[in-house]
PDB file of N, CA and C in Angstrom:
ATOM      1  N   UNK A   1      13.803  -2.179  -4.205  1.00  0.00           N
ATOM      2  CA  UNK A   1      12.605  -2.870  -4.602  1.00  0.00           C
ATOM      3  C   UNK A   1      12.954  -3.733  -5.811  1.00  0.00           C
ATOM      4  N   UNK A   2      12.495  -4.726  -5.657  1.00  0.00           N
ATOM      5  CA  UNK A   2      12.988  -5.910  -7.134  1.00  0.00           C
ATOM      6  C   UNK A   2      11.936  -6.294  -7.577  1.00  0.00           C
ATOM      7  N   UNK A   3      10.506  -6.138  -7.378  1.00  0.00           N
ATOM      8  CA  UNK A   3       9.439  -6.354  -8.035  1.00  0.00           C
ATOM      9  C   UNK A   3       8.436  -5.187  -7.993  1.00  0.00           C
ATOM     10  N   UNK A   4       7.490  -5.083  -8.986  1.00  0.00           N
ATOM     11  CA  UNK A   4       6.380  -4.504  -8.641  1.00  0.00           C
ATOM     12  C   UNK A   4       5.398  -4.521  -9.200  1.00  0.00           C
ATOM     13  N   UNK A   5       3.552  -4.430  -8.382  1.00  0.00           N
ATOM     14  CA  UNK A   5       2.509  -5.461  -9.295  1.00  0.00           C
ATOM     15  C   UNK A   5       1.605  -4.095  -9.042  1.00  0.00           C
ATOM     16  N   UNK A   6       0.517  -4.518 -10.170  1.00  0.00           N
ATOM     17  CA  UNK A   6      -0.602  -3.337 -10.199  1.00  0.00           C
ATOM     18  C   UNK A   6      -1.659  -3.706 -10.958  1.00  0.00           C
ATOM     19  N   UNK A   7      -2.675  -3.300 -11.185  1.00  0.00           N
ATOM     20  CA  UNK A   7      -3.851  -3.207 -11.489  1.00  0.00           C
ATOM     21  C   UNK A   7      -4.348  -4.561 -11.172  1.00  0.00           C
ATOM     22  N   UNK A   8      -4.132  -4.870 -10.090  1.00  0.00           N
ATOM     23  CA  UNK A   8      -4.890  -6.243  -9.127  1.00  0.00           C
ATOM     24  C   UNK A   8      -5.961  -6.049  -8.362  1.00  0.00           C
ATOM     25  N   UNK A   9      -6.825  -6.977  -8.615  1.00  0.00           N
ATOM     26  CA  UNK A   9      -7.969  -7.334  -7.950  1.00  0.00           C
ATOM     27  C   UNK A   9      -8.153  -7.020  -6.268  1.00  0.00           C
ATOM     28  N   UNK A  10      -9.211  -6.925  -5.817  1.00  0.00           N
ATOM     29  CA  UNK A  10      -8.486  -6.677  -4.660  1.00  0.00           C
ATOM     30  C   UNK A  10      -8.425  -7.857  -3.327  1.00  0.00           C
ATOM     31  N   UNK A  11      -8.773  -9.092  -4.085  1.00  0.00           N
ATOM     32  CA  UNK A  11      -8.637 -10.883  -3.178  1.00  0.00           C
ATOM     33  C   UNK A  11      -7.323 -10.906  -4.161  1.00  0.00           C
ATOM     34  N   UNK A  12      -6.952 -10.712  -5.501  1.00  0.00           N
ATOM     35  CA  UNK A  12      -5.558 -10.686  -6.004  1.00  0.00           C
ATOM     36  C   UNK A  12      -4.775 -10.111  -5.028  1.00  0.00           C
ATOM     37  N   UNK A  13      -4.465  -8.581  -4.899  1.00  0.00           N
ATOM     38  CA  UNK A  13      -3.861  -7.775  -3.453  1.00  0.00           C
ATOM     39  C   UNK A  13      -3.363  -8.646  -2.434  1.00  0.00           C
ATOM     40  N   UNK A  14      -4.585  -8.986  -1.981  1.00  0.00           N
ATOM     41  CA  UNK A  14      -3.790  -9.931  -1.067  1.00  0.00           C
ATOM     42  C   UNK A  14      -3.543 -11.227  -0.932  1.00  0.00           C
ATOM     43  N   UNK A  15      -3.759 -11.990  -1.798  1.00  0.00           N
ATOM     44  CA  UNK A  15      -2.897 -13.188  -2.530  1.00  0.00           C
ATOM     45  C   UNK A  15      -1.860 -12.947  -2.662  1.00  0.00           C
ATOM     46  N   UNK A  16      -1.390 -11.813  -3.523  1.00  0.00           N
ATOM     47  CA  UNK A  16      -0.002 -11.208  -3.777  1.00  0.00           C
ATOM     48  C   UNK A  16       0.751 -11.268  -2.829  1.00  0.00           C
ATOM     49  N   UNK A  17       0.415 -10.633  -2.017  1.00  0.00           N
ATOM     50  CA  UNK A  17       1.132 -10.316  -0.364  1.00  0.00           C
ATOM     51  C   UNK A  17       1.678 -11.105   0.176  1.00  0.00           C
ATOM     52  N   UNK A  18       0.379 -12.292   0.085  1.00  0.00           N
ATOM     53  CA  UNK A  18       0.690 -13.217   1.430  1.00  0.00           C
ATOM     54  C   UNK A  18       1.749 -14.329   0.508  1.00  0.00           C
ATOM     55  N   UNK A  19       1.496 -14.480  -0.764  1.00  0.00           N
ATOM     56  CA  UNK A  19       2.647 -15.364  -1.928  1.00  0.00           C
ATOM     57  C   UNK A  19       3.636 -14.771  -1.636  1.00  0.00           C
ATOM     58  N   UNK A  20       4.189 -13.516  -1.125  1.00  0.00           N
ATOM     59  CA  UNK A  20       5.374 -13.111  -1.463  1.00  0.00           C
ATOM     60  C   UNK A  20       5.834 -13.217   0.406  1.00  0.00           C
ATOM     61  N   UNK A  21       5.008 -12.903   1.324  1.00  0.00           N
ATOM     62  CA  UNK A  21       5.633 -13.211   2.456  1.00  0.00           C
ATOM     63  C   UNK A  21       5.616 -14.540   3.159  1.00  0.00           C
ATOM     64  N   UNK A  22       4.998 -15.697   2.210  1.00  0.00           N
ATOM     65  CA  UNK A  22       5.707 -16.995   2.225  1.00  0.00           C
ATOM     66  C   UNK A  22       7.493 -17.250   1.551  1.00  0.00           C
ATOM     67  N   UNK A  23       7.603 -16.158   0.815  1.00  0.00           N
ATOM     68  CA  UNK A  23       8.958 -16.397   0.447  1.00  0.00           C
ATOM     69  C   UNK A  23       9.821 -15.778   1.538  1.00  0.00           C
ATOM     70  N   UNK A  24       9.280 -15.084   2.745  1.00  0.00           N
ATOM     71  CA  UNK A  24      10.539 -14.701   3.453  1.00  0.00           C
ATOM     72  C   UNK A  24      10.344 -13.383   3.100  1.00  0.00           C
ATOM     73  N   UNK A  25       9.902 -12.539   2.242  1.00  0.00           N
ATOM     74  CA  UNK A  25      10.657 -11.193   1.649  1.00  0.00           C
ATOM     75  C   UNK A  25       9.418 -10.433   2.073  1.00  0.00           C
ATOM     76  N   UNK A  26      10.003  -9.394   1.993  1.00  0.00           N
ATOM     77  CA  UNK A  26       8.907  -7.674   2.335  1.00  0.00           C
ATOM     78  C   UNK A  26       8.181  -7.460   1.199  1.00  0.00           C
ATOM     79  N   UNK A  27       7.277  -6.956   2.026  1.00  0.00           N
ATOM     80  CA  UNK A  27       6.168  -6.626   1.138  1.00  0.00           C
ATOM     81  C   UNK A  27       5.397  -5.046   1.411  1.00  0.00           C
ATOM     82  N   UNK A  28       5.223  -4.073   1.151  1.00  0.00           N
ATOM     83  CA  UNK A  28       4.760  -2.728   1.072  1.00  0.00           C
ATOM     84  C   UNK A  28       3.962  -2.756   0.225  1.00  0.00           C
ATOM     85  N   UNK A  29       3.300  -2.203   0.543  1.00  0.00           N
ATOM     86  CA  UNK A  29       1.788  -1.651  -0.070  1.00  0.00           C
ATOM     87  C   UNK A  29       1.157  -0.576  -0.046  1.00  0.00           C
ATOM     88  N   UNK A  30       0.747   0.025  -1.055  1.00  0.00           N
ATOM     89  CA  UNK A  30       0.513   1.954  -1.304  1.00  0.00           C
ATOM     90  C   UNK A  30      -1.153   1.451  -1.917  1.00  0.00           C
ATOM     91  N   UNK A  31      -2.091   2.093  -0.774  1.00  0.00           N
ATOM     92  CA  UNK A  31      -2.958   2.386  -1.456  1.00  0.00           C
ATOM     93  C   UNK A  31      -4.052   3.583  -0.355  1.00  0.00           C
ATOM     94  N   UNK A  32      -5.289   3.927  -1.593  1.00  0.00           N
ATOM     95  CA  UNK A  32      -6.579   4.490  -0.586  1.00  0.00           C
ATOM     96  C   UNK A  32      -7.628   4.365  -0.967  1.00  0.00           C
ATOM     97  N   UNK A  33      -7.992   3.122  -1.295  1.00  0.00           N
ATOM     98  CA  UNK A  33      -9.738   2.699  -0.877  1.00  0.00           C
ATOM     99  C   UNK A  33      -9.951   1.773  -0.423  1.00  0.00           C
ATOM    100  N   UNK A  34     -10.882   1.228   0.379  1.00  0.00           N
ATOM    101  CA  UNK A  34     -11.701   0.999   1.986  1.00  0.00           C
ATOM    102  C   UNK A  34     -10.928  -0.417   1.245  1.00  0.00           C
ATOM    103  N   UNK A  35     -10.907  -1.243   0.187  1.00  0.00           N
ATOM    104  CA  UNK A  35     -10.534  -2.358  -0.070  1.00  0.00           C
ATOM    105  C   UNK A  35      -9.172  -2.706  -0.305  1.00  0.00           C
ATOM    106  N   UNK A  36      -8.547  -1.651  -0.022  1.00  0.00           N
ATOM    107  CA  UNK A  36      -6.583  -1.736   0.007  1.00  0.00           C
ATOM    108  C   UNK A  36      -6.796  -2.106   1.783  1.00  0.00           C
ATOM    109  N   UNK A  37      -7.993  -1.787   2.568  1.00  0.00           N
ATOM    110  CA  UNK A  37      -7.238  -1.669   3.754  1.00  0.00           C
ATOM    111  C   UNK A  37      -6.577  -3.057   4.126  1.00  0.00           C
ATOM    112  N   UNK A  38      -7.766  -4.800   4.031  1.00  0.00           N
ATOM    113  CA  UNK A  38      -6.786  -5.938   4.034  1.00  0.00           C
ATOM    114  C   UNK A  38      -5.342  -6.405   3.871  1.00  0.00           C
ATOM    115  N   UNK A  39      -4.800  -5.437   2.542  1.00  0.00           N
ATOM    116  CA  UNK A  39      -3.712  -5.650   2.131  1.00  0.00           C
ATOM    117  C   UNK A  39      -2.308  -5.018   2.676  1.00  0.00           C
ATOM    118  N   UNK A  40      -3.165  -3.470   3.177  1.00  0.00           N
ATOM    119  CA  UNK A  40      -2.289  -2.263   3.747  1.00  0.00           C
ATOM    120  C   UNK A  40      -1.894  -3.292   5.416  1.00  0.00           C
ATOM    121  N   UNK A  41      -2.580  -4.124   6.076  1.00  0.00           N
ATOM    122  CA  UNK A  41      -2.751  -4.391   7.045  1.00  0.00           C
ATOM    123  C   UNK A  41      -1.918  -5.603   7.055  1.00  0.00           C
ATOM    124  N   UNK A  42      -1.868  -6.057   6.516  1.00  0.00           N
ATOM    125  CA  UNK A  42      -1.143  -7.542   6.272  1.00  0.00           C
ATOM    126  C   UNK A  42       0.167  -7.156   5.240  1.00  0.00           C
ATOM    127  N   UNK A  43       0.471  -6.159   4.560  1.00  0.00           N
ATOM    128  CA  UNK A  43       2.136  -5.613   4.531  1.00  0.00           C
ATOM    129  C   UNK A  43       3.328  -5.198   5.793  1.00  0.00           C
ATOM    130  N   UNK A  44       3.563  -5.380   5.595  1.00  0.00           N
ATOM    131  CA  UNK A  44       5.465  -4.688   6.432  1.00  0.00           C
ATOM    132  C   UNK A  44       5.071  -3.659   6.437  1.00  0.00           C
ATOM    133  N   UNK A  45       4.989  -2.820   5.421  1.00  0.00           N
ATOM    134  CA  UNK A  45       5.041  -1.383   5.199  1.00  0.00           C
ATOM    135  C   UNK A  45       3.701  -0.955   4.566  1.00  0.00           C
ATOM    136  N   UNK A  46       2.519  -0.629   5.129  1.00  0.00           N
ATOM    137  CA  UNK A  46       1.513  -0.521   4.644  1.00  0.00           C
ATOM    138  C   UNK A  46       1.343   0.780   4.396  1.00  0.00           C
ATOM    139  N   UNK A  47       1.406   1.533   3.085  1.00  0.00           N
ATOM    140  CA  UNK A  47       0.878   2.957   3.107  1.00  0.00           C
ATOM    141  C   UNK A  47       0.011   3.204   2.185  1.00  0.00           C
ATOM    142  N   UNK A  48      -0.712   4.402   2.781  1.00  0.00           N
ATOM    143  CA  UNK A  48      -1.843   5.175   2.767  1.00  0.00           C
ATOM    144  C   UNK A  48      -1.877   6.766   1.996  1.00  0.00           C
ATOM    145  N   UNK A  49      -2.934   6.811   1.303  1.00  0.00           N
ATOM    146  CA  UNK A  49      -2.520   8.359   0.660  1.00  0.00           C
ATOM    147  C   UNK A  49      -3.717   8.690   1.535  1.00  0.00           C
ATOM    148  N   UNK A  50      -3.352   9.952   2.213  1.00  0.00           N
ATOM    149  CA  UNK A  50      -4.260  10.679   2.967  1.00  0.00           C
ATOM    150  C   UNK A  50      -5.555  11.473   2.396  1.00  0.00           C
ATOM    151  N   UNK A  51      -5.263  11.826   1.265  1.00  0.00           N
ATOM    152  CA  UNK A  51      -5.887  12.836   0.803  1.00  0.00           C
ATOM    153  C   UNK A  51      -7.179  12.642   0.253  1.00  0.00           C
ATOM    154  N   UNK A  52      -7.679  11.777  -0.212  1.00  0.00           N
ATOM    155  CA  UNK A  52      -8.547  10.954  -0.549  1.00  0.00           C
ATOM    156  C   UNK A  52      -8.626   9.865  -0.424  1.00  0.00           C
ATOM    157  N   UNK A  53      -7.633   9.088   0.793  1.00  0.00           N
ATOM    158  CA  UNK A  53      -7.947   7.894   1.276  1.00  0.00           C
ATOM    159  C   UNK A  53      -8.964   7.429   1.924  1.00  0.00           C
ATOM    160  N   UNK A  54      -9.723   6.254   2.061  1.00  0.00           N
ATOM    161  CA  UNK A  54     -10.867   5.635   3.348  1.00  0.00           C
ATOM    162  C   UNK A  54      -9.967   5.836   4.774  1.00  0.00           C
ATOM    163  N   UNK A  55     -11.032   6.135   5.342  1.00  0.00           N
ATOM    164  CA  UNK A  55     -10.444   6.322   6.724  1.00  0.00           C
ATOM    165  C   UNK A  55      -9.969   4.675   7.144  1.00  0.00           C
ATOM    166  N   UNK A  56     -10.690   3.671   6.951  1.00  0.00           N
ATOM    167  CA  UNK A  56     -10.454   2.245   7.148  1.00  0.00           C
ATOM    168  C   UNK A  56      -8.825   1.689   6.690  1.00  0.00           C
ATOM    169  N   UNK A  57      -7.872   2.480   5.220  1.00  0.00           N
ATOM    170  CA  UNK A  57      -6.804   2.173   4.918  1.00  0.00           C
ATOM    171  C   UNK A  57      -6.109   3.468   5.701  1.00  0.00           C
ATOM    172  N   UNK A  58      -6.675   4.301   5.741  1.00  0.00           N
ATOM    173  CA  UNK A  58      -5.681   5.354   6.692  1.00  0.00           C
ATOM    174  C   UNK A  58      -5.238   4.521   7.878  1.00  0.00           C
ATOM    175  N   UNK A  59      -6.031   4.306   8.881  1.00  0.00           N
ATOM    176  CA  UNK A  59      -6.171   3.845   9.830  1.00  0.00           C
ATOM    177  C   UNK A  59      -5.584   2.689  10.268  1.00  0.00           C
ATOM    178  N   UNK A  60      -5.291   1.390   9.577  1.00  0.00           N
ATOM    179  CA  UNK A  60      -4.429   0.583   9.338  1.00  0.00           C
ATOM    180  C   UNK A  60      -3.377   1.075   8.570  1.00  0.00           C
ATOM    181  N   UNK A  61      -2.828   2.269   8.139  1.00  0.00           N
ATOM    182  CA  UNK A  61      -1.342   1.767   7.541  1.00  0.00           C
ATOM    183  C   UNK A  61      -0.431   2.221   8.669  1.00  0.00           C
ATOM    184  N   UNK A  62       0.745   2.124   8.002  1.00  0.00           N
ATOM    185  CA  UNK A  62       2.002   2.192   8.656  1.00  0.00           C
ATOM    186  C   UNK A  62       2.618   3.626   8.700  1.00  0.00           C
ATOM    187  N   UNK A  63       2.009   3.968   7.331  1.00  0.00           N
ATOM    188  CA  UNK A  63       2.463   5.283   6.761  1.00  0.00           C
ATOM    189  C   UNK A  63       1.263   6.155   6.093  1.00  0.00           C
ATOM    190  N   UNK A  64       1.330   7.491   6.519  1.00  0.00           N
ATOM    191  CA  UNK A  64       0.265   8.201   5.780  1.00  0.00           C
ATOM    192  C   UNK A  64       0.549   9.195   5.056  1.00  0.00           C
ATOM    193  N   UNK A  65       0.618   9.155   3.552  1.00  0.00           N
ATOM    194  CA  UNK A  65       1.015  10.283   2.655  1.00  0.00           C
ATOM    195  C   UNK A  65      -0.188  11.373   2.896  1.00  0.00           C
ATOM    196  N   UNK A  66      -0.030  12.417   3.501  1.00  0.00           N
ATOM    197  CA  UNK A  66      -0.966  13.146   3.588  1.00  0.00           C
ATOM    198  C   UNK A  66      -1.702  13.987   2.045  1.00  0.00           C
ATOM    199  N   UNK A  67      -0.963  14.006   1.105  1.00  0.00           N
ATOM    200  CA  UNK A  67      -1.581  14.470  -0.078  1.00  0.00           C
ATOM    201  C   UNK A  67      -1.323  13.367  -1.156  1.00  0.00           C
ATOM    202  N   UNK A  68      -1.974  13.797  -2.393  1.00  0.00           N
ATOM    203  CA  UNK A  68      -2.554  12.678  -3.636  1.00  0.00           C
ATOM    204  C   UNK A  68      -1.382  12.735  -4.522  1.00  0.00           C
ATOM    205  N   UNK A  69      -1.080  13.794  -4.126  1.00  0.00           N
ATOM    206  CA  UNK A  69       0.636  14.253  -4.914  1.00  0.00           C
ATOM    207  C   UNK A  69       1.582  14.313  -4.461  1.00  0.00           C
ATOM    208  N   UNK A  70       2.491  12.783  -3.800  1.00  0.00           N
ATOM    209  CA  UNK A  70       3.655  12.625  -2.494  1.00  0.00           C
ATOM    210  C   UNK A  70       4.966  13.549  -3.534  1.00  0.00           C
ATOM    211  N   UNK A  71       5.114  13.718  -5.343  1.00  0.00           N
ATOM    212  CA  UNK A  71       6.180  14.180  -5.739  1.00  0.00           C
ATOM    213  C   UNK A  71       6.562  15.361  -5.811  1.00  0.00           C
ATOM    214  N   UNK A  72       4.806  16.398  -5.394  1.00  0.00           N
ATOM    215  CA  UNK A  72       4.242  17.628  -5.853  1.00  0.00           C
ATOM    216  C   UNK A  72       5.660  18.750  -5.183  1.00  0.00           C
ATOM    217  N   UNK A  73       6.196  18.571  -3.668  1.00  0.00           N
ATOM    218  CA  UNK A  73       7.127  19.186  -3.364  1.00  0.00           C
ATOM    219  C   UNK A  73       8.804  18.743  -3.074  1.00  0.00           C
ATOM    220  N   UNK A  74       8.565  17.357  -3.532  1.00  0.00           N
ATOM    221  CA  UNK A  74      10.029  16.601  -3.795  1.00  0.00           C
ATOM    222  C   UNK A  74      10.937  17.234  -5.095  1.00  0.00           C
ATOM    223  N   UNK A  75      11.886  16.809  -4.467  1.00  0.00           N
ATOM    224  CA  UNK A  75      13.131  16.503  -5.653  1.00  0.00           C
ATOM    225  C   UNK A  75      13.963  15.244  -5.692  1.00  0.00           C
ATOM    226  N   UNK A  76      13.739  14.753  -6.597  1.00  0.00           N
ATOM    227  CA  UNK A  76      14.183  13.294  -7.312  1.00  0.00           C
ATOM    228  C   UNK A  76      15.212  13.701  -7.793  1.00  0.00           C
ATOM    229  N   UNK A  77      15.611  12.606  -7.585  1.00  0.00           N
ATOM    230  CA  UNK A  77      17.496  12.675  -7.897  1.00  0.00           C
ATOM    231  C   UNK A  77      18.049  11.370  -8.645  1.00  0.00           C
TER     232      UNK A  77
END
């Protein structure tokens, strides 16, 4: 990953997106409310936190983190 944006609007969101997949390059997107779903939908890699996500961004992503805490049983290295 060589960039990364946050606390955007959510017509920002997907401005973002679509600016960056005029350059050619990927774009992923992590979110869960009903107004990530545009953005989740129009990424490469659209994901979703299950756990308190809208069913509307569940439903369009690519990927569904089923809990609010994807690090809670990882190990980072």
């Amino acid at each position: 990953m060589d960039n990364a944006f946050g606390d955007l609007l959510p017509e920002d969101k997907v401005n973002k997106a679509k600016e960056i997949k005029t350059r050619k390059e990927t774009v992923a997107f992590t979110g869960d409310g009903v107004n990530d779903a545009p953005v989740v939908t129009l990424s490469d890699a659209g994901i979703a936190m299950g756990g308190f996500g809208s069913d509307a961004t569940i439903e369009t992503a690519d990927i569904v983190i089923q809990g609010d805490k994807p690090g809670k049983n990882s190990h980072w290295h």
